[in-house]
N, C-alpha and C. Protein backbone atom coordinates (compact mmCIF):
# COMPACT_ATOMS: atom_id res chain seq x y z
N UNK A 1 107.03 109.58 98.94
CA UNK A 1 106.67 108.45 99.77
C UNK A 1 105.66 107.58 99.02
N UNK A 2 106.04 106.14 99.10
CA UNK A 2 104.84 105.13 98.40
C UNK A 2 103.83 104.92 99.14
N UNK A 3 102.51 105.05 98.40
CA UNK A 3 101.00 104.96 99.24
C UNK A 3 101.18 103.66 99.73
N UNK A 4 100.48 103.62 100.67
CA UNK A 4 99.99 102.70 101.81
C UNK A 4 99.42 101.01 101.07
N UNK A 5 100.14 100.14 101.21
CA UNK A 5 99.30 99.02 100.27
C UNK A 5 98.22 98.49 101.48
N UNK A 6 96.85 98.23 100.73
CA UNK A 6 95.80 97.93 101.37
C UNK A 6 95.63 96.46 101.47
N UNK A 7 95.52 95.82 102.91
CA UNK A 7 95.25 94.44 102.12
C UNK A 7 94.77 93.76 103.04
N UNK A 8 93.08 94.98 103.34
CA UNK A 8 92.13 94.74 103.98
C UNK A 8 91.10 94.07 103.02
N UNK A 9 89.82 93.00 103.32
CA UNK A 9 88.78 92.54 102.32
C UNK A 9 87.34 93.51 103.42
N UNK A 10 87.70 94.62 102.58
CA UNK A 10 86.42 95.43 103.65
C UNK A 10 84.85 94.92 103.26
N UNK A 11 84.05 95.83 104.22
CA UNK A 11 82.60 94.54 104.03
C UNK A 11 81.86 94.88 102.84
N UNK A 12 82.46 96.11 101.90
CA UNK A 12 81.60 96.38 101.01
C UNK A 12 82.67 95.78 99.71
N UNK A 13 83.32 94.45 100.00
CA UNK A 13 83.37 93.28 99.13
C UNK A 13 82.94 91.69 99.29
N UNK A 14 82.24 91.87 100.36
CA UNK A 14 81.45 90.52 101.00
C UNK A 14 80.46 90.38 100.84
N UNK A 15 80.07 89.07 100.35
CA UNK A 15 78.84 88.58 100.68
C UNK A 15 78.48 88.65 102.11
N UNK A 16 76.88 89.56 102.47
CA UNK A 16 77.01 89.51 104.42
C UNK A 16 75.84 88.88 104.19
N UNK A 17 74.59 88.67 103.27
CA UNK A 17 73.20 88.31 104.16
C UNK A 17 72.83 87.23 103.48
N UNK A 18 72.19 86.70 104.43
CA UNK A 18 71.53 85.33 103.13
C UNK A 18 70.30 85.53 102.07
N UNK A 19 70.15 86.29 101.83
CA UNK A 19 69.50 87.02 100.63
C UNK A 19 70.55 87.22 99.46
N UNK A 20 72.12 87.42 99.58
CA UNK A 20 72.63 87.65 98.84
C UNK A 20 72.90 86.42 98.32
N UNK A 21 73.35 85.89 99.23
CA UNK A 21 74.17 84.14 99.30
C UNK A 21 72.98 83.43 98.40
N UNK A 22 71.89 83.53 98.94
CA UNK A 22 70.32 82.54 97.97
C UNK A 22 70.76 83.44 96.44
N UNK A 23 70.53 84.33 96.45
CA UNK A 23 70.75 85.21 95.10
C UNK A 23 71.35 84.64 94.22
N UNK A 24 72.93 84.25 94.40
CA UNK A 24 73.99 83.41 93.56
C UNK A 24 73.46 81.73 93.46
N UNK A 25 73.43 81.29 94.83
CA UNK A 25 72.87 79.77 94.63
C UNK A 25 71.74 79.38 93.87
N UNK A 26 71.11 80.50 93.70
CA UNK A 26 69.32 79.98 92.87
C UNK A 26 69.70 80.34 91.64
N UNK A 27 70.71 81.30 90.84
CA UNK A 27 70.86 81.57 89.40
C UNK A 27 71.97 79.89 89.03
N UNK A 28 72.40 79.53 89.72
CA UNK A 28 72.82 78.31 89.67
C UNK A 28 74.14 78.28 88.33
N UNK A 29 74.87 78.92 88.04
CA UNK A 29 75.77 78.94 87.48
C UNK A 29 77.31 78.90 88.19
N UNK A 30 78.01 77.70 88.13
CA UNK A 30 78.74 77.33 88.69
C UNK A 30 79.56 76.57 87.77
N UNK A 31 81.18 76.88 88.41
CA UNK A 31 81.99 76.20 87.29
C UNK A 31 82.82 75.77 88.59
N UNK A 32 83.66 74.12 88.55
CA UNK A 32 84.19 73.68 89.33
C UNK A 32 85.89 72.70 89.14
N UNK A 33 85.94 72.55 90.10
CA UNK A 33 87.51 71.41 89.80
C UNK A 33 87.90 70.61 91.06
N UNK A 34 88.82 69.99 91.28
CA UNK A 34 88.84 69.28 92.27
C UNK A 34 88.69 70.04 94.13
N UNK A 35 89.63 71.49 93.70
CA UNK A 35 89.39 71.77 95.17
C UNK A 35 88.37 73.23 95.62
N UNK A 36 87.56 73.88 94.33
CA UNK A 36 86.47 74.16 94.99
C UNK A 36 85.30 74.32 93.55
N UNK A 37 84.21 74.89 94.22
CA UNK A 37 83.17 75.34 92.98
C UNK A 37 82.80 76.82 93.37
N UNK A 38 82.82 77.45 92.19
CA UNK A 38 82.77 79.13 92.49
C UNK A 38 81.07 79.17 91.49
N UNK A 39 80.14 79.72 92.26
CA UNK A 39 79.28 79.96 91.51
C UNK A 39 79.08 81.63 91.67
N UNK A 40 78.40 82.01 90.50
CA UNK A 40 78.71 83.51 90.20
C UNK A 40 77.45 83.99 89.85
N UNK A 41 76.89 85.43 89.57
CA UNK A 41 75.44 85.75 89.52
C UNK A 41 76.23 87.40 89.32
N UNK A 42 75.29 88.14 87.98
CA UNK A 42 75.63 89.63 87.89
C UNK A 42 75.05 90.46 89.25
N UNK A 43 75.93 91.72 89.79
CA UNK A 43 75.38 92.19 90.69
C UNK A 43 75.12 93.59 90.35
N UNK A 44 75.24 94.44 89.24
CA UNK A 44 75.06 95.58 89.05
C UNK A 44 75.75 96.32 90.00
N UNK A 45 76.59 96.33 90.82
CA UNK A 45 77.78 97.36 91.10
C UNK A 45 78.87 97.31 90.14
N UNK A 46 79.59 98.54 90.43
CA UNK A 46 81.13 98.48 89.75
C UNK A 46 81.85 98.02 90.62
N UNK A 47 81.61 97.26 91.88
CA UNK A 47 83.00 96.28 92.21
C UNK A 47 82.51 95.08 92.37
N UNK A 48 82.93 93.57 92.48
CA UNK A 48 82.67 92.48 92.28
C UNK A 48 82.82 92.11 94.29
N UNK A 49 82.01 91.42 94.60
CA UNK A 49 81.81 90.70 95.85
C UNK A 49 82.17 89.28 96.22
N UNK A 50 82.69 88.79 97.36
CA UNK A 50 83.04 87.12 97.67
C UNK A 50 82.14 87.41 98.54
N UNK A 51 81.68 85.61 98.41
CA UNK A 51 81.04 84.77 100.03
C UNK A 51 81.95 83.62 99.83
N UNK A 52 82.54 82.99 100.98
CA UNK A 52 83.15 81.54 101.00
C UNK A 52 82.00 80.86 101.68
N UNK A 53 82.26 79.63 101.28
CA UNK A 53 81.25 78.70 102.50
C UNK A 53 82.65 77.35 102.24
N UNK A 54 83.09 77.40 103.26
CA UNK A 54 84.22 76.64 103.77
C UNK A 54 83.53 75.00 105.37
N UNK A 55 83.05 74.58 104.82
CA UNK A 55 82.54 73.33 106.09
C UNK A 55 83.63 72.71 106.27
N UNK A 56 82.83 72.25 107.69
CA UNK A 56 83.32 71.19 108.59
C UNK A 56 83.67 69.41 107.24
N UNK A 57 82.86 69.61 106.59
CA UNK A 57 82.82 68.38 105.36
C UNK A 57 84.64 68.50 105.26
N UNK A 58 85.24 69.87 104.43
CA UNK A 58 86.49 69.71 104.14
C UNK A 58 87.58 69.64 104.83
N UNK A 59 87.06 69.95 106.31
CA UNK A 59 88.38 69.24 107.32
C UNK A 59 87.89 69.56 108.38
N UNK A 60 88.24 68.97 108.98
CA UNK A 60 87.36 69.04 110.54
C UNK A 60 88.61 70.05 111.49
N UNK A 61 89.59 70.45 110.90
CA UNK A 61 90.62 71.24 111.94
C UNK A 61 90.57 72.41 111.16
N UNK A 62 90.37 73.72 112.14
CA UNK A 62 89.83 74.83 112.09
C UNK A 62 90.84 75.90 110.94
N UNK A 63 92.36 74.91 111.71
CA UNK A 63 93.23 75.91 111.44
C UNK A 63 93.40 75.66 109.82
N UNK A 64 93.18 74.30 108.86
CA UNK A 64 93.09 74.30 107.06
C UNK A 64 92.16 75.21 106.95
N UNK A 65 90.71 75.04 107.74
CA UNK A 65 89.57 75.92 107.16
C UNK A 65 89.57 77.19 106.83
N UNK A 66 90.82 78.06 107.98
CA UNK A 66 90.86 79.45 107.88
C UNK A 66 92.14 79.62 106.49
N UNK A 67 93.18 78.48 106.47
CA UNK A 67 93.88 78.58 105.31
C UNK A 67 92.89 78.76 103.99
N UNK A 68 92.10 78.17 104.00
CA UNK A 68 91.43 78.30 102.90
C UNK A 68 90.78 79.27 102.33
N UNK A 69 89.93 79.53 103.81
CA UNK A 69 89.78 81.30 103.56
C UNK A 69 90.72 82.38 102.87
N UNK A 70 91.81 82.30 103.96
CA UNK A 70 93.01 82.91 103.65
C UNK A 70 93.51 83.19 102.21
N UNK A 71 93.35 81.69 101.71
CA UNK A 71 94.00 81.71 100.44
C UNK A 71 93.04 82.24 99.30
N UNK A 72 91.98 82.19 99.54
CA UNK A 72 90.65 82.60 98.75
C UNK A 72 90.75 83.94 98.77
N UNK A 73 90.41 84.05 99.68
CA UNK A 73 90.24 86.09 99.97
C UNK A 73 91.63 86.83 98.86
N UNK A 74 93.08 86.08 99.19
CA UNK A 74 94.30 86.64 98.79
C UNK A 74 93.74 86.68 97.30
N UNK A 75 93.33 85.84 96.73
CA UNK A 75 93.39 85.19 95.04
C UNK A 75 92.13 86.32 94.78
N UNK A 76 90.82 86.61 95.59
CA UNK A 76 90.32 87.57 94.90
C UNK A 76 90.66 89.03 95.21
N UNK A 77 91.59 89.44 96.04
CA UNK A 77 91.97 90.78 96.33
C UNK A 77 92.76 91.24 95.40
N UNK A 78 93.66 90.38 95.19
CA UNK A 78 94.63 89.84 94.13
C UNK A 78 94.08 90.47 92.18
N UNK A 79 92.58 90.41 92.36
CA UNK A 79 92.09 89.78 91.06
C UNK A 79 90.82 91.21 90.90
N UNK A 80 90.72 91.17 91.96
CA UNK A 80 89.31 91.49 92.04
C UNK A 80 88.61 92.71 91.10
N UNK A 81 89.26 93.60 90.52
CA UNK A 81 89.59 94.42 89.57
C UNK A 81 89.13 93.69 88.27
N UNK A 82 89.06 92.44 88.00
CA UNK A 82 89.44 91.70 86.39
C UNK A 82 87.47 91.27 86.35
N UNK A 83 87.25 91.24 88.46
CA UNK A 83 85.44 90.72 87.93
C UNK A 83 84.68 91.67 88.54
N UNK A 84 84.79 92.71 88.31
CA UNK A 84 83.94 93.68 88.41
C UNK A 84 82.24 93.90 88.21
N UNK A 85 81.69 94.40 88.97
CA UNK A 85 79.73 93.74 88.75
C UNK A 85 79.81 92.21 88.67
N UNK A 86 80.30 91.08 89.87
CA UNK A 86 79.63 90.05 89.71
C UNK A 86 79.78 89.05 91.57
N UNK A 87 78.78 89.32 91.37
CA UNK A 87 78.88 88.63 92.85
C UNK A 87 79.11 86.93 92.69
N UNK A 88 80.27 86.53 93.71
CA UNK A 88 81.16 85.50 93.66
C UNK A 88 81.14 84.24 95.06
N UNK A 89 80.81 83.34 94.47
CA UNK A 89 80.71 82.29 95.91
C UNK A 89 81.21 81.51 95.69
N UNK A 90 82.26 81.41 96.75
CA UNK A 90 83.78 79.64 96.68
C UNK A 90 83.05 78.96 97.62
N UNK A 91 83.07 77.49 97.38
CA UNK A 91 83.03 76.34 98.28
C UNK A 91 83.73 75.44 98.33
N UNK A 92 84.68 75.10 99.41
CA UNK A 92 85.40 74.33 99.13
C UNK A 92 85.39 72.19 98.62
N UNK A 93 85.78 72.18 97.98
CA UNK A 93 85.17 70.83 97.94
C UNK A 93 86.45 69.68 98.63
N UNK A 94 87.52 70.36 98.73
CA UNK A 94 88.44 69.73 99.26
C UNK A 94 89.58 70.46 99.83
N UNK A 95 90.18 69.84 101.15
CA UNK A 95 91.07 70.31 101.60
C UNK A 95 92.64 70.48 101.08
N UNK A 96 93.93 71.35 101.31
CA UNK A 96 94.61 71.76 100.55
C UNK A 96 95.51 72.34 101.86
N UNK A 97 96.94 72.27 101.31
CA UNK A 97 97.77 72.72 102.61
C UNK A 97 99.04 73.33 101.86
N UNK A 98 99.68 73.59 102.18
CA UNK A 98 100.50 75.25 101.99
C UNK A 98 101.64 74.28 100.73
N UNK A 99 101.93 72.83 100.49
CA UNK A 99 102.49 72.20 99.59
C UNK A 99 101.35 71.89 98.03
N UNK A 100 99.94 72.27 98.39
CA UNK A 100 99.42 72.07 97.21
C UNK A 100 98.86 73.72 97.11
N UNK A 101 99.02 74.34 97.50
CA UNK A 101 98.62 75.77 98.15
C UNK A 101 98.35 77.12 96.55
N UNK A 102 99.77 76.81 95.96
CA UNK A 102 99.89 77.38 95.05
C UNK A 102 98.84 76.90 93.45
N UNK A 103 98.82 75.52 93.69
CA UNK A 103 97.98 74.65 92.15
C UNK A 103 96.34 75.29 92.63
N UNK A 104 96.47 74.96 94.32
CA UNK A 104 94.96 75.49 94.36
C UNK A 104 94.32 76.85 93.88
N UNK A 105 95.26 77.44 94.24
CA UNK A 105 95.20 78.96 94.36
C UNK A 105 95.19 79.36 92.40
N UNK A 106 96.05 78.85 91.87
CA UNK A 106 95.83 79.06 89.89
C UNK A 106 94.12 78.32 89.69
N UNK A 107 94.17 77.15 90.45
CA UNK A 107 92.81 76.89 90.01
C UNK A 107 91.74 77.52 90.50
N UNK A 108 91.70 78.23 91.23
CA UNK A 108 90.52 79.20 91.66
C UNK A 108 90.54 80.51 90.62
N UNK A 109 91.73 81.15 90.40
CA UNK A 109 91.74 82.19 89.75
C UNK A 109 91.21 82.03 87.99
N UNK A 110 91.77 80.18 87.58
CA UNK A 110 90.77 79.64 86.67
C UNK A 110 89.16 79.63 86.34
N UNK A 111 88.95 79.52 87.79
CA UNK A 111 87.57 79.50 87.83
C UNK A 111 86.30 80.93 88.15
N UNK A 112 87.36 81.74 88.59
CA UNK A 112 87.09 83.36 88.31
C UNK A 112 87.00 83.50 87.45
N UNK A 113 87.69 83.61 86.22
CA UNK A 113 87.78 83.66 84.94
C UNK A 113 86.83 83.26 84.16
N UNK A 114 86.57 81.93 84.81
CA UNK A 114 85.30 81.23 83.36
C UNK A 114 84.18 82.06 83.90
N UNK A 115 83.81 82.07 85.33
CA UNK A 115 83.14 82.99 85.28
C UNK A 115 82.56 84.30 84.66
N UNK A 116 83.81 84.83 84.76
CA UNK A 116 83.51 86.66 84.51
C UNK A 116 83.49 86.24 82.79
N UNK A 117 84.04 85.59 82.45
CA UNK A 117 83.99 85.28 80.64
C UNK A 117 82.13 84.59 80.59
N UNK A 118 81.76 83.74 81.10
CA UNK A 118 80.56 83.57 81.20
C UNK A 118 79.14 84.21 81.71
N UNK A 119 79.84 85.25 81.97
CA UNK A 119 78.47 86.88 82.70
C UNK A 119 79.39 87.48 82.05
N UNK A 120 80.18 87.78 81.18
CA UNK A 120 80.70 89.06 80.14
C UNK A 120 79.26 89.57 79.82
N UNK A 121 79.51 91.27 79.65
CA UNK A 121 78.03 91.42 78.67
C UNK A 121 78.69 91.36 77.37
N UNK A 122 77.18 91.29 76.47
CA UNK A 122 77.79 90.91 75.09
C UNK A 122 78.09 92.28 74.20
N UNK A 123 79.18 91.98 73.23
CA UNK A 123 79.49 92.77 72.25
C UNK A 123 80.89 93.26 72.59
């Protein structure tokens, strides 16, 4: 029998307090593109953490906002293995709907990347 696929984002991969959330925003390293900015900060665990901050700014209807979520969460569950020790914050800078869904979604996983290549440790 094939194990059970998981494809829960349980809370010990979330950003929950605003101590964590200030943590990433004050080391201020952030890499961006048209539809969000991911800023990133080392966390000394062996698994890597999301916070979204998704506003009212990028669409005022609830139901894009939770797409966005949606699509965020998928791209780091997806990934999340590749950024290991680094706590991770998406913001969206623009709205996006299930026809640009896929470009958004490569460009976030872009921006994971420069990340975890930019908090690599060295050697």
């Amino acid at each position: 029998m094939a194990p059970a696929l998981r494809y829960g984002f349980p809370r010990v991969l979330r950003l929950l307090k605003t101590d964590d959330y200030s943590s990433v925003f004050s080391l201020r390293s952030s890499a961006s593109n048209d539809y969000f900015q991911v800023l990133a900060r080392p966390n000394g665990l062996t698994h890597a953490r999301l916070g979204m901050v998704v506003g009212r700014k990028t669409d005022k209807r609830a139901v894009v906002r939770n797409y966005i979520r949606r699509s965020t969460r998928e791209v780091f569950r997806l990934h999340a293995a590749e950024f290991a020790g680094l706590d991770l914050v998406v913001r969206s800078r623009r709205a996006f709907g299930r026809k640009e869904g896929e470009a958004a979604r490569s460009a976030l996983l872009k921006l994971f990347r420069k990340q975890r290549a930019r908090h690599a440790p060295p050697g």
